[in-house]
Structures are given as C-alpha cells and as structure tokens.
Protein backbone atom coordinates (compact mmCIF):
# COMPACT_ATOMS: atom_id res chain seq x y z
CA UNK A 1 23.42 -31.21 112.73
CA UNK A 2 19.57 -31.63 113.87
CA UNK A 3 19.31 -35.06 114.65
CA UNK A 4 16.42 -37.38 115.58
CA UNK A 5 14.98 -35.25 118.45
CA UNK A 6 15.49 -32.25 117.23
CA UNK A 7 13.84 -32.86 113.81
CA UNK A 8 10.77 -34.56 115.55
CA UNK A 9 10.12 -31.68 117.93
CA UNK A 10 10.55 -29.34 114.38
CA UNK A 11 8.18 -31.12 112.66
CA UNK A 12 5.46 -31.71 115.51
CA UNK A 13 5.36 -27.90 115.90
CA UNK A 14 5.40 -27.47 112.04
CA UNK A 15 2.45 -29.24 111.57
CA UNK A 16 0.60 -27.89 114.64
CA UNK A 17 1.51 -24.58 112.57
CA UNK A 18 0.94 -24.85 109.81
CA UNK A 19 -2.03 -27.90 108.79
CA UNK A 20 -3.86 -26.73 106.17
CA UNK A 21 -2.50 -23.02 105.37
CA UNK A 22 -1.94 -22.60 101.74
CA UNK A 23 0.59 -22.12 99.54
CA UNK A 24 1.14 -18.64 97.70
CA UNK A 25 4.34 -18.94 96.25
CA UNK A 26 7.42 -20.69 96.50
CA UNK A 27 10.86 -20.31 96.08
CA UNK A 28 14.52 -21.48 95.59
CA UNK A 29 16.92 -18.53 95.79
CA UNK A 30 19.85 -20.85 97.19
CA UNK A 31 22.27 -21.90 95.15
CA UNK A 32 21.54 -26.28 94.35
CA UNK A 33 19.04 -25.70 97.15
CA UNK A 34 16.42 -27.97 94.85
CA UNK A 35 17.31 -31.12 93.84
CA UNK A 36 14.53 -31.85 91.59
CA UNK A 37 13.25 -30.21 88.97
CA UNK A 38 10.04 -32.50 88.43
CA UNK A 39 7.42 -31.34 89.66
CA UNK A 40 8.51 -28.11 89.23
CA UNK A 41 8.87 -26.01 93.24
CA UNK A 42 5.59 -23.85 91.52
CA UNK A 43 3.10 -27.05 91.47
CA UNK A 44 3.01 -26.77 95.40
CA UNK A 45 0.98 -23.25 94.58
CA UNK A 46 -2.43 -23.04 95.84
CA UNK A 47 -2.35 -26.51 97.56
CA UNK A 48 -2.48 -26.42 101.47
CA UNK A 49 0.06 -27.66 103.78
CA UNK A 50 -1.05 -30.96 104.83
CA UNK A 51 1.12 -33.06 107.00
CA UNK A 52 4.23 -33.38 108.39
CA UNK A 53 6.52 -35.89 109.34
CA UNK A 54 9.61 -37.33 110.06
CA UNK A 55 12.08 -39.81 108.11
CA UNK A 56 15.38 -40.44 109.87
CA UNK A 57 16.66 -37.00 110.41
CA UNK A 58 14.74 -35.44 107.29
CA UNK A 59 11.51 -33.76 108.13
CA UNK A 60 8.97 -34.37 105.21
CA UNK A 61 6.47 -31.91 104.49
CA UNK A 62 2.83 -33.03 102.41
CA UNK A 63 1.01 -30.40 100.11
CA UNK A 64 -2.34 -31.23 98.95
CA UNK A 65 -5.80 -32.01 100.06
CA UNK A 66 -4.93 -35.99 99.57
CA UNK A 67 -0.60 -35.22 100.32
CA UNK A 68 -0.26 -36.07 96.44
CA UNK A 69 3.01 -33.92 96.49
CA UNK A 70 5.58 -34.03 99.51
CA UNK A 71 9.11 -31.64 100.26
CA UNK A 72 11.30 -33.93 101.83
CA UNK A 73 14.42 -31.63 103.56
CA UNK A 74 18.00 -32.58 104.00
CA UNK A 75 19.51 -30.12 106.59
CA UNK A 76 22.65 -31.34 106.40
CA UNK A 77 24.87 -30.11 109.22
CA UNK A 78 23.75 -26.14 109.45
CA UNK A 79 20.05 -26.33 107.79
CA UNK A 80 17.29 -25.82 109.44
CA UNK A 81 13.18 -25.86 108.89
CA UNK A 82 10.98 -23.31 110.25
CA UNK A 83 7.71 -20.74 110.74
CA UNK A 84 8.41 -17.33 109.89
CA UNK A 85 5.81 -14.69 110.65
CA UNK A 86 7.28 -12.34 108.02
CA UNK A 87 8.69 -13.35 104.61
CA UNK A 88 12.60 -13.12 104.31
CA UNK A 89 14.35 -10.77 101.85
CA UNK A 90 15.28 -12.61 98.97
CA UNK A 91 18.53 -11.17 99.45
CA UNK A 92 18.57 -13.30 102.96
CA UNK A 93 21.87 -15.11 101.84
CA UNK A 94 20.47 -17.74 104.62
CA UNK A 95 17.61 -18.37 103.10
CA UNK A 96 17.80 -21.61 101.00
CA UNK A 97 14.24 -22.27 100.09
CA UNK A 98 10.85 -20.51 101.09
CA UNK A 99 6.97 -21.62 100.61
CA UNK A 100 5.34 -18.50 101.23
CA UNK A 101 1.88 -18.97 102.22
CA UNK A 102 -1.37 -16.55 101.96
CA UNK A 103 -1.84 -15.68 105.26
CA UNK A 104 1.77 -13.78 105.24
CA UNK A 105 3.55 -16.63 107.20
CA UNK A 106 6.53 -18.39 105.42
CA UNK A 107 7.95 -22.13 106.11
CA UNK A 108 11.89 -21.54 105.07
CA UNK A 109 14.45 -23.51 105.11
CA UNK A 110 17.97 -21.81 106.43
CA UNK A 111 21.37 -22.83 106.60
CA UNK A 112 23.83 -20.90 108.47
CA UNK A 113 27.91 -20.80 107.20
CA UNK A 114 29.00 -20.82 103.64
CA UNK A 115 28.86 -24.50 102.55
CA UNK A 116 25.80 -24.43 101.22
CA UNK A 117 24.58 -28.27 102.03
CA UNK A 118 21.18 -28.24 102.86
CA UNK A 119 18.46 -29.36 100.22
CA UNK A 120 15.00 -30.46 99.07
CA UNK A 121 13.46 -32.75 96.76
CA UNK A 122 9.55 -31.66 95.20
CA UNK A 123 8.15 -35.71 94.87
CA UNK A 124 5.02 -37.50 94.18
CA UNK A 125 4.18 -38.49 97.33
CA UNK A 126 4.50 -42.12 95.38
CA UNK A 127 8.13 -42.05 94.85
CA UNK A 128 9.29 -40.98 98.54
CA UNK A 129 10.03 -44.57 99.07
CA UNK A 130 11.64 -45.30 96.36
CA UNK A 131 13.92 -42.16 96.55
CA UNK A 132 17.57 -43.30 97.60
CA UNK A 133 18.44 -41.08 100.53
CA UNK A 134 15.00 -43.09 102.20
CA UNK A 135 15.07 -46.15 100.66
CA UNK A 136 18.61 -46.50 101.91
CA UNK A 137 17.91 -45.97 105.39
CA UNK A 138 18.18 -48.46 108.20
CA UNK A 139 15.52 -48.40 111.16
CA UNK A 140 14.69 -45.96 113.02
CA UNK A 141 16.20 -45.97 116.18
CA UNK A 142 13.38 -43.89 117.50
CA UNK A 143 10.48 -45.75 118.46
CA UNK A 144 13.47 -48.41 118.83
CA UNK A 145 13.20 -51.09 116.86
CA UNK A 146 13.60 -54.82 118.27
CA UNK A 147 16.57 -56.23 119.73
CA UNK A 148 16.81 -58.61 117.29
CA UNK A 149 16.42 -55.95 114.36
CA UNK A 150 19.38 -54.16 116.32
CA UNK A 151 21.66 -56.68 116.61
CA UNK A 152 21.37 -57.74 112.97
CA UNK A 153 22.38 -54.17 111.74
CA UNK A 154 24.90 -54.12 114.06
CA UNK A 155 26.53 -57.02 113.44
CA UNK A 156 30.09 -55.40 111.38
CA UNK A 157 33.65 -55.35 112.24
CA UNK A 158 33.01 -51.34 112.25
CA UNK A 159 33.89 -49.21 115.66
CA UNK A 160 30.66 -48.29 117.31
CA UNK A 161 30.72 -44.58 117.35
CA UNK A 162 30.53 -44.34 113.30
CA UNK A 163 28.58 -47.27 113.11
CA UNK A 164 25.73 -45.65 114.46
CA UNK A 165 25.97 -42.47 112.83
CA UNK A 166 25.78 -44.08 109.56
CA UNK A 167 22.20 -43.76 108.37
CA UNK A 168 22.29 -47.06 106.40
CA UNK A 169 22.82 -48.74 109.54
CA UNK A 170 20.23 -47.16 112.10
CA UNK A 171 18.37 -43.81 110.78
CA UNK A 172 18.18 -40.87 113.13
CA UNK A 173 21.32 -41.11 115.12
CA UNK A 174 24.16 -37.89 115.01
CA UNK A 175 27.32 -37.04 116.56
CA UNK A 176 25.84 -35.45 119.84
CA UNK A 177 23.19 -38.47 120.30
CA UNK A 178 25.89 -41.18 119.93
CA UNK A 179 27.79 -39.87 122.72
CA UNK A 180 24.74 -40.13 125.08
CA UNK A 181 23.22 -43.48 124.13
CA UNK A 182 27.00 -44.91 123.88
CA UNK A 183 27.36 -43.42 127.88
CA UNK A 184 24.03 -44.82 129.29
CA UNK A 185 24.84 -48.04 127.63
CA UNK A 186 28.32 -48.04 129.38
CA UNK A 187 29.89 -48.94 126.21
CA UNK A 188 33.00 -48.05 124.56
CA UNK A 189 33.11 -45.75 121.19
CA UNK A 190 35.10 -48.02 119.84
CA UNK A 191 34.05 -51.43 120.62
CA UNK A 192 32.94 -53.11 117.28
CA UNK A 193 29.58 -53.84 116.36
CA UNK A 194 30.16 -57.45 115.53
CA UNK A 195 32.38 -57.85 119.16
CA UNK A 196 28.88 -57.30 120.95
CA UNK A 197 27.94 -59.75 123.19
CA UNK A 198 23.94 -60.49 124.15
CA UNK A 199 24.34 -58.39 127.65
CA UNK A 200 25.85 -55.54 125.80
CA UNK A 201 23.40 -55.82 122.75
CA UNK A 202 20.66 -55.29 125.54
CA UNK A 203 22.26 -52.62 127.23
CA UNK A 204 22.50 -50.76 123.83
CA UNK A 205 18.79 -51.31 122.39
CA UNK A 206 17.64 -50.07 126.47
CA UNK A 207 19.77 -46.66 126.21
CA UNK A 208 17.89 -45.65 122.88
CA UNK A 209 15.31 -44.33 125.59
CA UNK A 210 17.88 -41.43 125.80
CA UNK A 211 16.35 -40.37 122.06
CA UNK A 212 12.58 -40.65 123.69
CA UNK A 213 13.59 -38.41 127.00
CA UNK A 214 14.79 -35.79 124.67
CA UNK A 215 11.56 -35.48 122.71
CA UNK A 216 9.85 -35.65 125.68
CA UNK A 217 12.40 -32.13 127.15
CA UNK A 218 11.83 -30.75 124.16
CA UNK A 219 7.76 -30.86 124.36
CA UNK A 220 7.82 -29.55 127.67
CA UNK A 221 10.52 -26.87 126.79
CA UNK A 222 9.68 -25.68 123.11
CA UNK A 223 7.00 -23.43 122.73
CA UNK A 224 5.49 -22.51 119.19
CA UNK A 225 8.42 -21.49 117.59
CA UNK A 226 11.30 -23.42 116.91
CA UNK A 227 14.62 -22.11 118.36
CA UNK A 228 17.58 -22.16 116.11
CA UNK A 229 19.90 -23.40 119.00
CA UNK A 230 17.71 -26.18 120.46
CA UNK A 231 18.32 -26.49 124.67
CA UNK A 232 19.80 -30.18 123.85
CA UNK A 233 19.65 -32.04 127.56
CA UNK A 234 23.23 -33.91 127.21
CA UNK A 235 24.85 -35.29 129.73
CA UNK A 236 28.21 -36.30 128.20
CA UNK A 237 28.35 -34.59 124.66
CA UNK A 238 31.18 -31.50 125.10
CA UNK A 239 30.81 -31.72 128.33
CA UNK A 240 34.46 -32.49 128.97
CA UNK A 241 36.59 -31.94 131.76
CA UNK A 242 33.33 -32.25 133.42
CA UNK A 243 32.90 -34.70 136.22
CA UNK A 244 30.42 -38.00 134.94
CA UNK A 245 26.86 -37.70 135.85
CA UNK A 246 27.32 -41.39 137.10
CA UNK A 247 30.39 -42.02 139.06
CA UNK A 248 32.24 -38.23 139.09
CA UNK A 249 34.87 -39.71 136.85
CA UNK A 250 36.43 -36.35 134.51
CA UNK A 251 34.84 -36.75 131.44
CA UNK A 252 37.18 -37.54 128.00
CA UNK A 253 36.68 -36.56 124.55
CA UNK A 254 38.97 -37.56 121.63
CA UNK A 255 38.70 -34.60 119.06
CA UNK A 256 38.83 -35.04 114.85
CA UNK A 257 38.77 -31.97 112.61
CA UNK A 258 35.60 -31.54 112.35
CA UNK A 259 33.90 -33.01 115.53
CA UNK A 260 34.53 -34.36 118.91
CA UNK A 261 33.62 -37.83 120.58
CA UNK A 262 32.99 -37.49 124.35
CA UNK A 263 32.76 -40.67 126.94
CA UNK A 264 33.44 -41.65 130.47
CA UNK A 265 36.91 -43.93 130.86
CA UNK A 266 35.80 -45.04 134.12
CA UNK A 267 32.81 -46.14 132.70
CA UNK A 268 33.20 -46.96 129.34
CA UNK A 269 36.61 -47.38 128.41
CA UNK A 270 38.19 -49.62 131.48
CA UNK A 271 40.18 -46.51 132.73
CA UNK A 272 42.20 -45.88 129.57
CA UNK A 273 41.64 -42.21 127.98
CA UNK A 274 42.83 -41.50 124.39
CA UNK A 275 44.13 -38.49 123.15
CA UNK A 276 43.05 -39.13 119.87
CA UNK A 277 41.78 -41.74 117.35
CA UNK A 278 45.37 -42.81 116.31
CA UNK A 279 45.29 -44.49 119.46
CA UNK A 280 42.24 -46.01 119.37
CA UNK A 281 43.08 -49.74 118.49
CA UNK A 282 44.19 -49.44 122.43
CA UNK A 283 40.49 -50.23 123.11
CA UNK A 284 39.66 -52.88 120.67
C-alpha cells in the first residue's frame, strides 16, 4: 500500500502537473469506485485543477479557481493516483476513476488485482474535515509531531508494530515504513506502546526521520511521472535472510497471511527470533 512517502512524492509531482489544467470530463467506470454521490463526479467539469495535497496516506486533489470542491483518494492497498498522457479505454478494468482534462491528459486512479478497494469522495472543500476517514486521523507522523504529542498517542497496552499502522493512532505510517522506523529506533515489534520508557519514547519520535529521507530519495529519484513500483530505499523491510545494515546480524521476519514483519534480533529483539506471532508474548 502507498504509504506516507510514497503518496507525498505522488502528489508533489501531481500538482507540479497538473495546477491549473481543466477539467473536461470525468468518470467512475469502477465498480463502488465513488463514494459520494453529492456533488455529483460531473460538477468538477470545466473547473481547473487547483491544488494538491496530502492527508495521512490519502492524496487530496482541489478543483476550482478558490478549491471550493476537493477529490480526496483512498488507495487502499493496490490503488494508485496518476498523469496519463493518453486517456484509458473505458474498458481498462484497472481503471477506477478518471478526470479527463482538455488538453488530452487524464489524472486516473488505478488499482491493480481484483478486490476492488480503492475509492474517492467528491466534497465541499468545507466538509473535508469533518469527513470521518480525516477527522479520525491521529498526527501526522511526517513533519513529526512533538514528543510529547507522540507519547500521548502511544500510550496503550497495544504491540508496537500495529499500533503504528493504525491511522487513528499516528496517520501516514504502513507495513513497509513500520519495519524501518521500528529498526532505526532499535525497538522491538512487539514491545507495547504503554511499556515505553522516556529513552525509548525519544529514540522512536528521532527514527521518524526515516519517513523525511525517503521523500527526500524519492525527489532526487522520481522524475515527472510517477512509477507504479516506487524504488522504496528500505533497509530492513523483506530484506530477510539479509545481513543488518548495522551490526551484520541475519535479518528475521515473522510472516501473517497477508504481510510480513521484518526486524533485527540482535538489535531489536535481545537475540530471540520468532517464527511467528503465536510466539510473540516471548518478547513482551
């Protein structure tokens, strides 16, 4: 799933795109791609493009001379947002929703696989706040936010590793990014937020630089268009069997069903590697 750095870098080089190109048309030909019906997807027509930013890991795009109307995009785990020089086919079954604009370009949003997840909301640029999947959000972990602010949403009997992914808790934060900042931190996946001590709280708010470096890859890396397998610099995520970049330890990863949690024993977990999560209470 694009997270944090990846949806930054999308939407910096969307907007250097795309600021004030109007819209032609637009269109929904993925199944629940829209999950709003008011305004309807055809008020964005003849306003330009005019904006765009990120909130957590959802890009938002603004329409209209004063951003009166704004597309914010959940990409869910295969989605993602980008320039097209040519307009897809609108039998392109990855094409999940297209504003076509009149100079023949085309912002679409894709999502590869079957599951058919990704989706955007048309709003009033007045009721982004107020719409759940923002106002639920905790703070963005990118420009960090204070220690203090850290340590207060971090402060649950909840394993670190899913703590941090949950957007309530800290906004931006996947799967592939928790590995890293969890490594430069030297902390273990499952040590509980609330078991933190004041060292450790530091240690963790100082490794969110890893989220900063990666932007900064990606601007020196990314050219115009946005690739849709982004050259993610990781150090520790699926990189195991692979010696740590630290201290040459093998690197571990404890796989689920759907994902994989990689970290350094030597490092992280006091020597003790885990085949899987059934054994985690080892490392309370």
């Amino acid at each position: 799933m694009p997270e944090l750095p990846e949806v930054e870098i999308a939407v910096r080089r969307i907007e250097r795109a795309l600021e004030g190109a109007e819209v032609e048309s637009a269109l929904a030909p993925g199944m629940v791609a829209m999950k709003s019906v008011k305004p309807p997807l055809d008020a964005l027509v003849g306003k330009p493009v005019h904006g765009v930013r990120r909130i957590g890991k959802m890009p938002v795009v603004g329409f209209g001379a004063a951003r009166e109307l704004v597309l914010l995009v959940h990409m869910m785990s295969a989605g993602r947002l980008q320039v097209f020089d040519k307009r897809a086919s609108l039998r392109d079954r990855a094409s999940r929703v297209l504003i076509r604009l009149t100079d023949g370009r085309e912002l679409r949003l894709r999502e590869f696989g079957t599951k058919q997840r990704a989706w955007a909301k048309l709003l009033e640029a007045g009721d982004l706040d107020g719409e759940e999947m923002v106002a639920t959000l905790g703070p963005e972990a990118w420009p960090a936010p204070s220690r203090d602010v850290l340590a207060e949403a971090l402060d649950q009997p909840r394993h670190l590793h899913p703590l941090l992914r949950d957007q309530r808790v800290v906004a931006g934060i996947g799967r592939s990014w928790v590995d890293e900042i969890l490594w430069e931190a030297k902390l273990s996946p499952f040590k509980k937020g609330s078991e933190l001590s004041d060292d450790e709280i530091a240690a963790l708010h100082a490794a969110l630089h890893v989220l900063g470096d990666a932007i900064d890859h990606y601007e020196e890396v990314i050219g115009d268009s946005i690739p849709d397998k982004m050259p993610m610099p990781l150090r520790v995520h699926r990189r195991e069997g692979e010696p740590c970049p630290r201290c040459g330890d093998t690197i571990a990863a404890i796989h689920y069903s759907e994902r994989i949690t990689c970290y350094c024993p030597n490092e992280q977990t006091g020597g003790k590697v885990l085949a899987d999560r059934r054994l985690s209470r080892l490392l309370k």
